[in-house]
Protein backbone atom coordinates (compact mmCIF):
# COMPACT_ATOMS: atom_id res chain seq x y z
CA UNK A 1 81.49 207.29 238.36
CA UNK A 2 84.27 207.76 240.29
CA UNK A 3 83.92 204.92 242.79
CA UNK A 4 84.30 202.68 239.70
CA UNK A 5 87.56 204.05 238.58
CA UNK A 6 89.21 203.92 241.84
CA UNK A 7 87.25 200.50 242.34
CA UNK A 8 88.94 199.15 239.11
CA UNK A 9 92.43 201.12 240.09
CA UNK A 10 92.25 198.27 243.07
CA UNK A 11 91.81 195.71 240.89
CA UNK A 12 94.64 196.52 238.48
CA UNK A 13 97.03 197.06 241.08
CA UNK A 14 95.88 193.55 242.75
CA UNK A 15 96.31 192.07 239.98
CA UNK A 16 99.57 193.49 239.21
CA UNK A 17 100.58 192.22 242.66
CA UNK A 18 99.13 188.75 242.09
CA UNK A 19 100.73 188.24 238.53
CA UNK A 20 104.83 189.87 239.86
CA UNK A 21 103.78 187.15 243.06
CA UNK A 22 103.12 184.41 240.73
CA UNK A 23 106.28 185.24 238.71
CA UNK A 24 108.65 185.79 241.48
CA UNK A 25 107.09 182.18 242.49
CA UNK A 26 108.22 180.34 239.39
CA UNK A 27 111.82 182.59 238.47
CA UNK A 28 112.88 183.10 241.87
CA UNK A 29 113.90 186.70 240.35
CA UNK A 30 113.93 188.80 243.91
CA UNK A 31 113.04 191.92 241.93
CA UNK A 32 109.64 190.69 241.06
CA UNK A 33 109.09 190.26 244.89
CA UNK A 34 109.97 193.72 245.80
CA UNK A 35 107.17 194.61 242.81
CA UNK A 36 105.05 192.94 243.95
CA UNK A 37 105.30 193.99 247.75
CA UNK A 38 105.21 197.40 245.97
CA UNK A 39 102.14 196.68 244.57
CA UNK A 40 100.56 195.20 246.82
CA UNK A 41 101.13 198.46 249.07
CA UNK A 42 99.47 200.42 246.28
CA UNK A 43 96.57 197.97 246.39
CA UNK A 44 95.74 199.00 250.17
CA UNK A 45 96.76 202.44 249.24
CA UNK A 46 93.74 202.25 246.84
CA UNK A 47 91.23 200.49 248.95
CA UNK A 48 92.14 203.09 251.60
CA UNK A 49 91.11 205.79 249.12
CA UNK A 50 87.75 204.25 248.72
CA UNK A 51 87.25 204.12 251.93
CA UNK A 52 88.05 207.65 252.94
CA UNK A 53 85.55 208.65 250.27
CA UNK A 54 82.99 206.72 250.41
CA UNK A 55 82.92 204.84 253.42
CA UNK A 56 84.08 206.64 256.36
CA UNK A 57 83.05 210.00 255.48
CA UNK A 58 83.84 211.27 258.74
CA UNK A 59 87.31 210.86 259.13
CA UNK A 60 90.55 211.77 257.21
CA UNK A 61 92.51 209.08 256.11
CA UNK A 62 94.43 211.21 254.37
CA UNK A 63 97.53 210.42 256.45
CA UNK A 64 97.59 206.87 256.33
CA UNK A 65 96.82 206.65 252.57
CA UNK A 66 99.96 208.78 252.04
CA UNK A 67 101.87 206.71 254.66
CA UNK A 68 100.67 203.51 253.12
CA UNK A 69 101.59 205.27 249.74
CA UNK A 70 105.52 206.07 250.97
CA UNK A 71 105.93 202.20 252.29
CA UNK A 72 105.08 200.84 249.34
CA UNK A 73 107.46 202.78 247.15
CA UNK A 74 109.84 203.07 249.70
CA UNK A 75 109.90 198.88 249.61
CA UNK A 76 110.43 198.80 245.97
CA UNK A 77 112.68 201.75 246.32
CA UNK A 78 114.66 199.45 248.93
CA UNK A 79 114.81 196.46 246.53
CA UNK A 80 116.13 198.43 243.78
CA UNK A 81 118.47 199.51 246.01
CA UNK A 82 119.14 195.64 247.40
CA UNK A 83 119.24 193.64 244.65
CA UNK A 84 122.23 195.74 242.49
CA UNK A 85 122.85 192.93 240.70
């Protein structure tokens, strides 16, 4: 049961990244980029979790997950931070 919520956490945070892509592709509204780099950070954080889990069961990815977890805040963190106006 739990492969499929992390498998569908994936998909909503793809899909988050695809849809603040597409927007930041029609506004030109640079906040919606820094989303959806964001996003699409937590997307390979996700995929990362599934395959520490269930994958490679013999490693630890627990360090890149929460690496790949810090960049992608840290970019939206940095856009916030960027675009003031």
């Amino acid at each position: 049961m739990s492969q499929i919520i992390y498998a569908l956490c994936a998909a909503a945070s793809l899909t988050c990244a695809w849809l603040l892509f597409s927007g930041y592709a029609r506004s030109g509204f640079r906040l919606l980029f820094w989303s959806g780099l964001c996003f699409a950070g937590l997307t390979a954080n996700n995929v990362i979790l599934v395959l520490d889990r269930y994958v490679f069961t013999q490693v630890d990815l627990t360090t890149l997950r929460l690496a790949t977890g810090l960049a992608a805040v840290l970019l939206l963190l940095f856009g916030l931070i960027w675009e003031k106006d």
